[in-house]
Protein backbone atom coordinates (compact mmCIF):
# COMPACT_ATOMS: atom_id res chain seq x y z
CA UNK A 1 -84.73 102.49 -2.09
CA UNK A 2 -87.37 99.89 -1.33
CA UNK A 3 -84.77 98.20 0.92
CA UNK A 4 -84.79 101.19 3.00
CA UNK A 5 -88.50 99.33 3.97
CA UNK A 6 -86.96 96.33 6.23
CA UNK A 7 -84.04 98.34 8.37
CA UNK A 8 -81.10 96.07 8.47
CA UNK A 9 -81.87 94.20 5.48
CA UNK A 10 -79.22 93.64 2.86
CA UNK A 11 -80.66 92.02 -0.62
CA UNK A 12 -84.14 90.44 -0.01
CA UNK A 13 -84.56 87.10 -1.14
CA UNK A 14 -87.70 86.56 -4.09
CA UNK A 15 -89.29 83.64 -5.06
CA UNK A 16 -91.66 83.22 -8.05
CA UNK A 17 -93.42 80.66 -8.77
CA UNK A 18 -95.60 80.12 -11.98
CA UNK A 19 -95.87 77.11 -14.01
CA UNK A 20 -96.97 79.07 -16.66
CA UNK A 21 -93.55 80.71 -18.80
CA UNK A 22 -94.34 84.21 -20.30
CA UNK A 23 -96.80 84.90 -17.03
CA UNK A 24 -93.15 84.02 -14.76
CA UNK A 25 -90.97 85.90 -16.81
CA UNK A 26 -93.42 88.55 -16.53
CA UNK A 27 -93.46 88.58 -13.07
CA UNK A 28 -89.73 88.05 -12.66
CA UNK A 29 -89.12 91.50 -14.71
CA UNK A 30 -91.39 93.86 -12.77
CA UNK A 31 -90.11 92.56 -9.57
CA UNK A 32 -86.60 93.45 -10.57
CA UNK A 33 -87.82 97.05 -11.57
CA UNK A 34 -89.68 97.19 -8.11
CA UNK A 35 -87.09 95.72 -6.40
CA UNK A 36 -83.93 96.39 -8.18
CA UNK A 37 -81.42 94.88 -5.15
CA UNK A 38 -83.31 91.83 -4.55
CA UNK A 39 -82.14 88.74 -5.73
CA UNK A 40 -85.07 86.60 -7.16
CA UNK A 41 -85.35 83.21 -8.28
CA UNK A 42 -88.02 82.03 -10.79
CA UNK A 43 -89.20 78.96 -10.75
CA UNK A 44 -92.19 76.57 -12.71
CA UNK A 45 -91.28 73.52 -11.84
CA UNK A 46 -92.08 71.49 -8.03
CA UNK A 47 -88.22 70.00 -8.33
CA UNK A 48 -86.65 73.22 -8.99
CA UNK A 49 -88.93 75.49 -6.14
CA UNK A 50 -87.61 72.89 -3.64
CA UNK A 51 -84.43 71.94 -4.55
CA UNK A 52 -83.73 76.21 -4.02
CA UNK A 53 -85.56 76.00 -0.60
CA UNK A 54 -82.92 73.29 0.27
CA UNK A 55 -80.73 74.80 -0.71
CA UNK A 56 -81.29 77.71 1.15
CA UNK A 57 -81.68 76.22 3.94
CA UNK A 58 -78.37 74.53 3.93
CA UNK A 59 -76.85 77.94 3.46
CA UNK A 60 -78.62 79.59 6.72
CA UNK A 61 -80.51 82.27 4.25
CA UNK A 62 -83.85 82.88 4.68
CA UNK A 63 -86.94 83.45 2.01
CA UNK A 64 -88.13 87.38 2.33
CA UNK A 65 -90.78 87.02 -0.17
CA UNK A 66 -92.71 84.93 -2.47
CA UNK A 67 -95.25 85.54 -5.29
CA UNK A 68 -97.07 82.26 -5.67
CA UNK A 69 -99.18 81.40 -8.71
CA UNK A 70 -102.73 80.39 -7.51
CA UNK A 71 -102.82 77.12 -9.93
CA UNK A 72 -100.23 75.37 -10.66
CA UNK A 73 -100.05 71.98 -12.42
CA UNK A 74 -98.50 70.20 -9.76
CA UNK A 75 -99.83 72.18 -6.56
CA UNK A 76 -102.03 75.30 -5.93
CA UNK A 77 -100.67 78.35 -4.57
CA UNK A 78 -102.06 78.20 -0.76
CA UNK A 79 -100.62 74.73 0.16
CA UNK A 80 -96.97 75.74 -1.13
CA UNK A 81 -97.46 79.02 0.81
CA UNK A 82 -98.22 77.01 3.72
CA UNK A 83 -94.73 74.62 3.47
CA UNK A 84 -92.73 78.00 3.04
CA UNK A 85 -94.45 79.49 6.28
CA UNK A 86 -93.37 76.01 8.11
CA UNK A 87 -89.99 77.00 7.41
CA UNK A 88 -90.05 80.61 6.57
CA UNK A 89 -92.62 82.02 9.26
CA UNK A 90 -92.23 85.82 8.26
CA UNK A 91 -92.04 84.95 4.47
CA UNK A 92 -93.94 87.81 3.24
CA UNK A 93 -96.54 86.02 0.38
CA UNK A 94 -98.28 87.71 -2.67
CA UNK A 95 -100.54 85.61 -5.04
CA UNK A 96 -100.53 86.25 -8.25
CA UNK A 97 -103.13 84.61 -10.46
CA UNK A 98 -105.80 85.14 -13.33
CA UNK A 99 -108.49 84.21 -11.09
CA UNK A 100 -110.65 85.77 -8.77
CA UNK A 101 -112.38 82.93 -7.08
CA UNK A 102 -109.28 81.74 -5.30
CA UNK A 103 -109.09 84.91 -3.12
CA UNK A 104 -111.13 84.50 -0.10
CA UNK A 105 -109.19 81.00 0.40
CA UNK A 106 -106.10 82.59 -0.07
CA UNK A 107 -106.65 84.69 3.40
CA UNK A 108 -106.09 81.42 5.33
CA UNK A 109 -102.49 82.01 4.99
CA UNK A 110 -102.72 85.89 5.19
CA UNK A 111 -101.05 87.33 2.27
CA UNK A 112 -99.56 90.57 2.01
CA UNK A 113 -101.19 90.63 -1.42
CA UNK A 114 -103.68 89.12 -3.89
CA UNK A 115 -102.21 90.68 -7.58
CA UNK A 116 -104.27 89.93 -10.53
CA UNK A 117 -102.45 89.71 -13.61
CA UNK A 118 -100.49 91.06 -15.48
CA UNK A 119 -98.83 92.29 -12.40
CA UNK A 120 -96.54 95.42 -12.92
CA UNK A 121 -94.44 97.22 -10.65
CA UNK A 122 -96.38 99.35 -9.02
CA UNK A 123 -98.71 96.32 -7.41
CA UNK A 124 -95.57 94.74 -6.28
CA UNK A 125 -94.56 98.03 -4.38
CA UNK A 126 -98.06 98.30 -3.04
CA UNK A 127 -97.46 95.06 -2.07
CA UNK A 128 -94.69 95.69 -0.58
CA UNK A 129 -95.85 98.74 1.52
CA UNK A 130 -98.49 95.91 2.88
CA UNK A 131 -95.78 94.14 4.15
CA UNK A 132 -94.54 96.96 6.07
CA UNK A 133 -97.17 97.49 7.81
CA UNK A 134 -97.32 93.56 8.90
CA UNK A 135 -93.26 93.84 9.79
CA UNK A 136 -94.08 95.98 12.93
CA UNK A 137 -96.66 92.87 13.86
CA UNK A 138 -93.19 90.52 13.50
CA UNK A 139 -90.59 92.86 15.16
CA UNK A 140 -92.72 92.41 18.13
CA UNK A 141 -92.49 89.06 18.67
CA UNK A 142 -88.47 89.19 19.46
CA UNK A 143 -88.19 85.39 20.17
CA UNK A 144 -90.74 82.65 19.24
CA UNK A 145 -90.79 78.89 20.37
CA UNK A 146 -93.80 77.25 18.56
CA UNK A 147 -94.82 73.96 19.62
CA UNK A 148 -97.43 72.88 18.00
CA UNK A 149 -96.33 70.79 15.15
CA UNK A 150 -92.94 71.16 14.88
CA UNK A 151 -90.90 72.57 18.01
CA UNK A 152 -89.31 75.57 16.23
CA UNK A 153 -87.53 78.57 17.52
CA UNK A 154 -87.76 81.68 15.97
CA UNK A 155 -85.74 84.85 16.89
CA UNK A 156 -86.87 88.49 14.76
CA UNK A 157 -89.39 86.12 12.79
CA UNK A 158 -85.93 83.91 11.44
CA UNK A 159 -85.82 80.41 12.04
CA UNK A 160 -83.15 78.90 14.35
CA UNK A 161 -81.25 76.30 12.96
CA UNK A 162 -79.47 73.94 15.17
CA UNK A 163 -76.35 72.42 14.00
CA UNK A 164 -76.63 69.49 15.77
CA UNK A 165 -80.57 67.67 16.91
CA UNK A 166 -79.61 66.58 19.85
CA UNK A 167 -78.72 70.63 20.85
CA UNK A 168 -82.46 70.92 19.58
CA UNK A 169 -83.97 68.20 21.49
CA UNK A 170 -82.36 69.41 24.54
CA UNK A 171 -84.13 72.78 24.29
C-alpha cells in the first residue's frame, strides 16, 4: 500500500543503522509493519553498513531509504548521511535518535524526518508521506550531471554507473 507512494517502484530498499541493539531491532520491526514490502537491512556496525553499500553497488540497486542513528560509536548520523547522498543522491534520510540537540544540524543534509525514539509505525509513515512530497522536487530533475566533486550522472535521481571509466571520462 505504501509502495503505491513512489509509482514504478517495486520493493524499496531500507537501511538502519543503530549501534545500539534493542533501539535497531526496534526500529527494524516498525519499519516492516510500515513498510511491509520493503526489504530492510539492519545494521550496528561501520564494516557491515558498508560492506552492504558495496555490495549494492556492485549489484546496480540503489538505497531508497535510510534511518540513521544520530550517535553512533564509530560515526554520527549526519556524516554517514552525507557518504550515502554521494552515492545515493535521492536516498530519502530519517534520523532517529534520543536526542534533541542534534536536530538543527541534522537539516544540513535535509532529512525527510527527525523521529525521536521509540519510533513506531506511524512516524515512519509520516515520514514517509514527507518524502512524497520531496519526490515531486526529484522527478523534476529528469537527468543530472553534477560536477562539483565528483563528475556524476544522475538520471530520475539514480546514479549512472559506467561499466567501464574510460566510457565515464569520455563524457
Amino acid at each position: 500500500a505504501l509502495l503505491s507512494l513512489f509509482p514504478g517502484a517495486t520493493k524499496m530498499i531500507v537501511l538502519a543503522v543503530d549501534d545500539e541493539s534493542f533501539l535497531l531491532e526496534s526500529i527494524e520491526k516498525e519499519i516492516k509493519k510500515a513498510i511491509p514490502d520493503s526489504e530492510v537491512y539492519a545494521f550496528s556496525a561501520r564494516k557491515e553498513v558498508f560492506g552492504f553499500l558495496k555490495r549494492l553497488q556492485e549489484e546496480n540497486r540503489i538505497l531508497d531509504m535510510a534511518f540513521l542513528d544520530m550517535r553512533l560509536e564509530w560515526c554520527n548520523g549526519i556524516s554517514l548521511a552525507k557518504e550515502l547522498r554521494k552515492t545515493y543522491p535521492s536516498v530519502r534520510i530519517v534520523f532517529c535518535t534520543s536526542y534533541t540537540e542534534f536536530a538543527l544540524a541534522a537539516f544540513a543534509v535535509r532529512p525527510d524526518g527527525y523521529l525521536l525514539n521509540p519510533v513506531t509505525a506511524e512516524h515512519i509513515k509520516d515520514a514517509l508521506e514527507r518524502a512524497k512530497r520531496n519526490e515531486a522536487e526529484i522527478e523534476a530533475q529528469r537527468v543530472k550531471i553534477q560536477t562539483f566533486g565528483n563528475f556524476d550522472v544522475f538520471v530520475d535521481g539514480k546514479l549512472v554507473l559506467f561499466n567501464k571509466g574510460k566510457a565515464k571520462e569520455l563524457l
